[in-house]
Protein backbone atom coordinates (compact mmCIF):
# COMPACT_ATOMS: atom_id res chain seq x y z
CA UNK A 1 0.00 0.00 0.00
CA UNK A 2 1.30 3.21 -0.95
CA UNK A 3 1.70 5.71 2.37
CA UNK A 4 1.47 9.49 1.52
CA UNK A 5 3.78 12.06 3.13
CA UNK A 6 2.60 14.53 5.22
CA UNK A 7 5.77 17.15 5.01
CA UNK A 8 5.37 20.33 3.31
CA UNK A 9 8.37 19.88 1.49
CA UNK A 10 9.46 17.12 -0.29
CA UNK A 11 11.65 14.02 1.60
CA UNK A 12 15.13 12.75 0.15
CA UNK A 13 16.22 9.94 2.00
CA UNK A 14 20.15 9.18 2.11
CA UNK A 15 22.59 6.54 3.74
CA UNK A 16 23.44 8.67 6.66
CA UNK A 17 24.07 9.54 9.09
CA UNK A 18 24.94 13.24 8.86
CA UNK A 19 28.23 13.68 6.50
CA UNK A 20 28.30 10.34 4.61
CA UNK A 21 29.38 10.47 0.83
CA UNK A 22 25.89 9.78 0.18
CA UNK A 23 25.18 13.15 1.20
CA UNK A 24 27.67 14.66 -0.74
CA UNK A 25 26.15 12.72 -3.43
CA UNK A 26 22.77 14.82 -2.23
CA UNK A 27 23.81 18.05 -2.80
CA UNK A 28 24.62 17.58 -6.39
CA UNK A 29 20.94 16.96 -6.68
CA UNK A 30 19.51 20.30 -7.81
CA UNK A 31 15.76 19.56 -7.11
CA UNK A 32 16.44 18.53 -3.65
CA UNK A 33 17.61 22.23 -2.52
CA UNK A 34 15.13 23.39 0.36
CA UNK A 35 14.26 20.13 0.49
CA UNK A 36 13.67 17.65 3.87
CA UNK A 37 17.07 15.58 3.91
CA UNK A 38 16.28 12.40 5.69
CA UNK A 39 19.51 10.43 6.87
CA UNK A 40 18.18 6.46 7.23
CA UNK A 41 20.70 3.86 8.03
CA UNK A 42 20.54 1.14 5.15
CA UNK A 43 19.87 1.60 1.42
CA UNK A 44 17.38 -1.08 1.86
CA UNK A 45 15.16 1.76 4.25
CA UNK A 46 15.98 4.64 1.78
CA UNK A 47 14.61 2.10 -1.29
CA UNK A 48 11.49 1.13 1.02
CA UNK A 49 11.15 4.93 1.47
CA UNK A 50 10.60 5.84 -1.69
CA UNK A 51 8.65 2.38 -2.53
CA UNK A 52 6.05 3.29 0.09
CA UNK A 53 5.67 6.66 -0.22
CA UNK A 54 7.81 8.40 2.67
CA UNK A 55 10.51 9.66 0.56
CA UNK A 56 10.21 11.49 -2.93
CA UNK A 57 13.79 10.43 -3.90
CA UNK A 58 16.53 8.73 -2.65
CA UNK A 59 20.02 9.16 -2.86
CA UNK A 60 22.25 5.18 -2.86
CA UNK A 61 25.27 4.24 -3.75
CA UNK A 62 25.57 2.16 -6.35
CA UNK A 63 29.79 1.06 -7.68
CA UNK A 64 32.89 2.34 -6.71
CA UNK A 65 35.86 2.72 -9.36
CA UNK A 66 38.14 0.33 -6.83
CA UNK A 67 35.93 -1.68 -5.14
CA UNK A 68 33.25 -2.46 -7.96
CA UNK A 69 29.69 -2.64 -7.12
CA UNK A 70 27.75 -2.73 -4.18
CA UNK A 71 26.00 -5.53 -3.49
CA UNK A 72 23.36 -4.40 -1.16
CA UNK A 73 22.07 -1.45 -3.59
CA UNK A 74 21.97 -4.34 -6.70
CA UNK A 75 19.94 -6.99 -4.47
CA UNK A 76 17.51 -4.56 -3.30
CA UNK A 77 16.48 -2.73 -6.67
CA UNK A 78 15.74 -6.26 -7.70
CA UNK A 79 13.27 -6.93 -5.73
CA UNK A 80 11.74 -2.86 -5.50
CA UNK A 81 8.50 -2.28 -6.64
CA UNK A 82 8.14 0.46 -9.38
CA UNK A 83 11.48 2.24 -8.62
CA UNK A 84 12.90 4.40 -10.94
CA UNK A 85 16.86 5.73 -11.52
CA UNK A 86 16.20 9.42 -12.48
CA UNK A 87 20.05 10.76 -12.35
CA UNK A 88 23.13 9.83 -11.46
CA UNK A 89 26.41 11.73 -9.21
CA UNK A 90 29.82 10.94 -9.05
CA UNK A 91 32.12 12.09 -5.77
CA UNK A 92 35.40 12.12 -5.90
CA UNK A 93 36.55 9.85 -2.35
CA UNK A 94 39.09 11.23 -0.14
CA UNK A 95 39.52 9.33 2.80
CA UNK A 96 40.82 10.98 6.46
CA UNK A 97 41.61 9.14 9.99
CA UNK A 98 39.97 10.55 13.04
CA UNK A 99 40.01 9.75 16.69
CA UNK A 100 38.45 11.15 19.89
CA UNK A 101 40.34 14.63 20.93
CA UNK A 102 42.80 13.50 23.09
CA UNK A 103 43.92 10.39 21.22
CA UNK A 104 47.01 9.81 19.04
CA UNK A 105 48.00 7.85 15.99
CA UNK A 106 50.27 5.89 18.59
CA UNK A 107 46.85 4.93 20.72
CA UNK A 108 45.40 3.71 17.62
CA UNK A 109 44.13 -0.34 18.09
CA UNK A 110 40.93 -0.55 16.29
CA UNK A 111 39.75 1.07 13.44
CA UNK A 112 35.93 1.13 12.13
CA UNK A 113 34.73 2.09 8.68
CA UNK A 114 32.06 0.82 6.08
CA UNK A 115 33.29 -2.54 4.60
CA UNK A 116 33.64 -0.93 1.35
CA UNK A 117 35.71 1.59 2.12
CA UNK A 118 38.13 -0.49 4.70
CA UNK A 119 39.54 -1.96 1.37
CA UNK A 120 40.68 1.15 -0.31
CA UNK A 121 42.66 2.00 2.44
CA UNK A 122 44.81 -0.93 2.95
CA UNK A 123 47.87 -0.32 1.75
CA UNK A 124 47.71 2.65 4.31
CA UNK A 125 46.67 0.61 7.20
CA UNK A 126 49.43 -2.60 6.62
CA UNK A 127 52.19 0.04 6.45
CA UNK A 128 51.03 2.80 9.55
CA UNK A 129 49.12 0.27 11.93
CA UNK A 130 50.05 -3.40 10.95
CA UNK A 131 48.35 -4.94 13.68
CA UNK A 132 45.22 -2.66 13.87
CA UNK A 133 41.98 -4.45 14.06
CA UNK A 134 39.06 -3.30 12.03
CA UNK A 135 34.88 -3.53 13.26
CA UNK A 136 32.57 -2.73 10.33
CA UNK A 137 29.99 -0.03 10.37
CA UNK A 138 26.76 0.52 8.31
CA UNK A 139 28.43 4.15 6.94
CA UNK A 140 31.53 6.37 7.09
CA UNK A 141 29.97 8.40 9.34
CA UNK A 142 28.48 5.96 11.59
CA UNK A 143 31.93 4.76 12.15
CA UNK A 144 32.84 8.48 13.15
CA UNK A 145 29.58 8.52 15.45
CA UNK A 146 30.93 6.00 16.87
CA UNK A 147 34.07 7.21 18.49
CA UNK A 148 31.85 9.51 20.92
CA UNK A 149 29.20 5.96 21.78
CA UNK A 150 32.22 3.92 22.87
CA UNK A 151 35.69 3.34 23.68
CA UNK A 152 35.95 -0.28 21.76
CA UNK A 153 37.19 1.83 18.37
CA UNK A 154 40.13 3.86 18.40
CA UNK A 155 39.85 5.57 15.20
CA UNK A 156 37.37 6.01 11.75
CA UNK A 157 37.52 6.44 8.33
CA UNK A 158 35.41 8.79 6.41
CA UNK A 159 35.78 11.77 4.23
CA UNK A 160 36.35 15.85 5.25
CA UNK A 161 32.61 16.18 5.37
CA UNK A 162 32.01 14.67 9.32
CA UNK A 163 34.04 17.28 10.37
CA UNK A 164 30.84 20.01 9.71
CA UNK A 165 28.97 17.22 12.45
CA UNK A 166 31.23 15.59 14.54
CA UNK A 167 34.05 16.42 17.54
CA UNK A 168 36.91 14.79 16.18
CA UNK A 169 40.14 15.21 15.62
CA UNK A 170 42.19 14.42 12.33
CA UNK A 171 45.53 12.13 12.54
CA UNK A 172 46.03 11.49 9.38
CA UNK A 173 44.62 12.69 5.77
CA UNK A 174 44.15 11.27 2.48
CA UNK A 175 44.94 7.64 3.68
CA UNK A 176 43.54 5.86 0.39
CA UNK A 177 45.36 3.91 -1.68
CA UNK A 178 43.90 5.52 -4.58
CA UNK A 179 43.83 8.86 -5.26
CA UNK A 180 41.39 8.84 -8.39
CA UNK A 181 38.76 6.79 -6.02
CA UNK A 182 35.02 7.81 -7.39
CA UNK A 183 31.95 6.09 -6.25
CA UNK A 184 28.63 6.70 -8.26
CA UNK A 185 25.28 7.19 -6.31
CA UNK A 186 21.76 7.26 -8.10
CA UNK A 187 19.03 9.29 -7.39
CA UNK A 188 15.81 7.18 -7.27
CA UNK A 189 12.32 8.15 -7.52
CA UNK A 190 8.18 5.91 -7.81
CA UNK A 191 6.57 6.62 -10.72
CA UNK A 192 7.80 9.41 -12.31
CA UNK A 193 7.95 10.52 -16.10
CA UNK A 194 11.30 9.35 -18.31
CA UNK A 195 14.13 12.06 -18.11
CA UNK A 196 13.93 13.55 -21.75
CA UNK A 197 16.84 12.02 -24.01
CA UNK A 198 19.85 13.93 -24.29
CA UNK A 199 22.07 12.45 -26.32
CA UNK A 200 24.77 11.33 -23.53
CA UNK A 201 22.48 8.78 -21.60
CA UNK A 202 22.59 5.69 -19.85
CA UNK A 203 19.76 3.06 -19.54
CA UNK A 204 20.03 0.18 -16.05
CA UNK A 205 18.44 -3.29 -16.45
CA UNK A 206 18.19 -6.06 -14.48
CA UNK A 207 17.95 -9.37 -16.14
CA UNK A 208 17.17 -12.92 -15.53
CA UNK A 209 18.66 -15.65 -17.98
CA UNK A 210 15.95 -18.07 -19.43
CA UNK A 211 18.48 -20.94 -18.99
CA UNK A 212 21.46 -22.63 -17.33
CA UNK A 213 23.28 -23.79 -20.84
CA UNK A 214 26.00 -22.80 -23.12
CA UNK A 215 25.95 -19.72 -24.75
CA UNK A 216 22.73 -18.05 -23.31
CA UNK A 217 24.78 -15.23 -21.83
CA UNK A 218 26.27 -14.48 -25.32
CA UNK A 219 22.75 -14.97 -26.46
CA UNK A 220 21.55 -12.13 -24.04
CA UNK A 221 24.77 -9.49 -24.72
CA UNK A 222 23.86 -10.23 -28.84
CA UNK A 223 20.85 -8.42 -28.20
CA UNK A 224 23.64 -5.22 -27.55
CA UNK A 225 25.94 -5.82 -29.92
CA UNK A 226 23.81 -6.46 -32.89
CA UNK A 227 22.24 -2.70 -32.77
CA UNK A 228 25.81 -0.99 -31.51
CA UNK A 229 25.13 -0.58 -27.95
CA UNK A 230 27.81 -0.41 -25.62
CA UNK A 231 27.46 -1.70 -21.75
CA UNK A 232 29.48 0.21 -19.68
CA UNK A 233 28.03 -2.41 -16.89
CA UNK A 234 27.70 -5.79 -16.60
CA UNK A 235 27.97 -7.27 -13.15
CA UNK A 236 25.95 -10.78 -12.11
CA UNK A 237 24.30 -11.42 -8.75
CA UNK A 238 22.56 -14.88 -7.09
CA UNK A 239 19.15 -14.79 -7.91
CA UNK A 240 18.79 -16.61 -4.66
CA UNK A 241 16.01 -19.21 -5.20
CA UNK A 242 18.91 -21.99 -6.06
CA UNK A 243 22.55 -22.42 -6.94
CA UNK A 244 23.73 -21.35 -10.03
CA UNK A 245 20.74 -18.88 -11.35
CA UNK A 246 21.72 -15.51 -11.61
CA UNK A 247 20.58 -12.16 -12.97
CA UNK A 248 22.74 -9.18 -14.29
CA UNK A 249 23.02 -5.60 -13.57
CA UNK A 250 23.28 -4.12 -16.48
CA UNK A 251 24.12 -0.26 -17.61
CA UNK A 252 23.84 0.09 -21.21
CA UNK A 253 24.71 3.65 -23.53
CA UNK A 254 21.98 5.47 -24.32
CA UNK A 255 17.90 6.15 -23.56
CA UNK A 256 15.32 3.80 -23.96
CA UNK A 257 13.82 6.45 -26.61
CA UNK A 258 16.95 5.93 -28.65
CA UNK A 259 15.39 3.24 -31.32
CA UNK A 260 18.50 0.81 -30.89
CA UNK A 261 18.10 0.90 -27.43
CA UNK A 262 14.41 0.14 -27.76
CA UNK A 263 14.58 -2.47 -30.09
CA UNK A 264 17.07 -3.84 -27.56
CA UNK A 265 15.03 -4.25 -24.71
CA UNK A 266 12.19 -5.35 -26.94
CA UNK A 267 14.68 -8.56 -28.09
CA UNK A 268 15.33 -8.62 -24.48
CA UNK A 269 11.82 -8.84 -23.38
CA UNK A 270 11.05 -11.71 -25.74
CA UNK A 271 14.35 -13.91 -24.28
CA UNK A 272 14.48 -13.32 -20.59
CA UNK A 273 12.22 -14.45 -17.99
CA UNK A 274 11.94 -11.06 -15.90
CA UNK A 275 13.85 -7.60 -17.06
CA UNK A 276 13.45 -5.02 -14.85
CA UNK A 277 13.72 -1.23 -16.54
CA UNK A 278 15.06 0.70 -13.76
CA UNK A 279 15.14 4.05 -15.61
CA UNK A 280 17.11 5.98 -18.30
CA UNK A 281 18.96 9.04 -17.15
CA UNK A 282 21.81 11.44 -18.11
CA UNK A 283 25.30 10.01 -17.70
CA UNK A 284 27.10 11.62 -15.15
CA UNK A 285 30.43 11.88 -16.97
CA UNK A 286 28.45 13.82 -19.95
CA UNK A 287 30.25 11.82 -22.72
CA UNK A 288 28.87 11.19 -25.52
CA UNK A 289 28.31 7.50 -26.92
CA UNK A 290 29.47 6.29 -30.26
CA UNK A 291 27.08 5.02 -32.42
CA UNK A 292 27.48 3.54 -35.85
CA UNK A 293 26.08 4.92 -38.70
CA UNK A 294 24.19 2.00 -39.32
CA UNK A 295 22.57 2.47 -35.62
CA UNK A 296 21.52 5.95 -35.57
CA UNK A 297 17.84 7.31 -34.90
CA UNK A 298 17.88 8.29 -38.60
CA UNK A 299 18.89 4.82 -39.55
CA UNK A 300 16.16 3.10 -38.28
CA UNK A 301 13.66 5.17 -38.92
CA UNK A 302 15.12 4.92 -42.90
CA UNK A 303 15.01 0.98 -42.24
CA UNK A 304 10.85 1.16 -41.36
CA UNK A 305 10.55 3.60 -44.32
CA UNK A 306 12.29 1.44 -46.37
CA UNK A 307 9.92 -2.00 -45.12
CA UNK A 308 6.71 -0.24 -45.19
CA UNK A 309 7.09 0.81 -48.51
CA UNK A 310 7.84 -3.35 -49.54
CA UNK A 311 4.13 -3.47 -47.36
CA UNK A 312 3.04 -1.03 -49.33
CA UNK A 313 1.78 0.90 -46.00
CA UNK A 314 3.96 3.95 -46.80
């Protein structure tokens, strides 16, 4: 049953709590200015939020450029009702170490973090505290929250942003192994009307494989390659119901508007058990695709021309 919100303003629900990525990622998005920011603590809750009506949008992470996707976001659009990707931000990750005030590197035991983010700083960790132990948290900030809840972590990692929302101090700065580190959020909406096509677009699908035999996932990527579409995606997850059925996440160039992208996902539609559309949406990045001469707009449409005049329904 769909729940209808009661704020004057519009709610955006993000991975918090206060000073996560995620909320960095929130700020990019323009609509959400004056908005209600509403920090939950899973992406599951800020999917539910906007499946059910409490949230307009929501803000989730979705892949990180060293750690690859995230798991949790993937599994849980799968199985969201009528959810929609509507845009999509890119932030830059720096990562900091803080402690209590008081506390130096030297005192330093246990660290905390989000499991995606411990990885990225590993090299740091091995060489500065080689016998550190680490606790997971559900966020960056979380792990920063933390510090002030209990004495069983030393230190957290997270980026410059807790610092506007939490007493810390700073013992060490841009510990990540990677300095180019980018993880890409989505902005997700219910119902809503297609982003217009803009010529440097991206379309997500989730799909289910008919069959557990050779060649069906070469079968499923033909359906791409035939009309020129490039995936700039393609990551599989456990369907869950038994060993060895999967579905793939799948981020294709260009809108569903785009009539090789259509004619795509109507091949698709015909082979797979379940596709889920989860929305086509400008590309972050801005860069344009390249498409084939032979897979341009203009190209079908000279293709129909050219077949309903053989009808004779020109």
């Amino acid at each position: 049953m769909l729940i209808t919100m009661t704020s004057a303003s519009p709610v955006y629900s993000f991975l918090g709590p206060r000073g996560t990525f995620t909320e960095d990622a929130l700020r990019q998005v323009a609509e959400a200015a004056g908005a209600e920011w509403k920090p939950v603590s899973s992406v599951v809750q800020a999917i539910d939020d906007v499946v059910f009506g409490r949230s307009y949008g929501a803000v989730i992470p979705i892949e990180n450029s060293i750690e690859g996707g995230v798991t949790a976001t993937q599994d849980a659009l799968a199985v969201a009702d009528g959810v929609r990707i509507l845009g999509e931000y890119l932030v830059p990750i720096t990562f900091n170490l803080y402690v209590r005030p008081g506390v130096s590197l030297d005192d330093v035991r246990v660290v905390t973090t989000h499991p995606v983010s411990y990885p990225q700083c590993r090299g740091w960790l091995s060489e500065r505290l080689p016998d550190h132990e680490f606790i997971p948290a559900s966020s960056n900030a979380a792990a920063v929250a933390s510090l002030a809840a209990t004495e069983l972590v030393d230190a957290a990692i997270a980026g410059p942003s807790v610092l506007d929302y939490y007493d810390v101090d700073t013992v060490a700065t841009n510990i990540g192994d990677n300095t180019g580190a980018v993880t890409r959020f989505l902005l997700i909406g219910r119902g809503r009307k297609l982003p217009e096509p803009t010529g440097r677009d991206k379309t997500s699908l989730i799909i289910e494989l008919p069959a557990d035999r050779s060649g069906v996932l070469m079968e499923l990527l033909e359906h791409f390659s035939t009309r020129g579409i490039n995936l700039s995606r393609l990551e599989s997850r456990p369907v869950g119901d038994e060993l060895g059925r999967y579905r793939f996440n799948i981020d294709a160039e260009g809108h569903v508007r785009d009539a090789r992208v259509a004619e795509a996902l109507m091949g698709i539609q015909r082979f797979s058990p379940r596709v889920i559309f989860l929305g086509s949406y400008p590309r972050a990045n801005g860069n344009e695709p390249s498409v084939g001469s032979a897979h341009t707009n203009e190209a079908f449409a000279s293709s129909r021309a050219w077949l309903n005049k053989i009808l004779g329904d020109d």
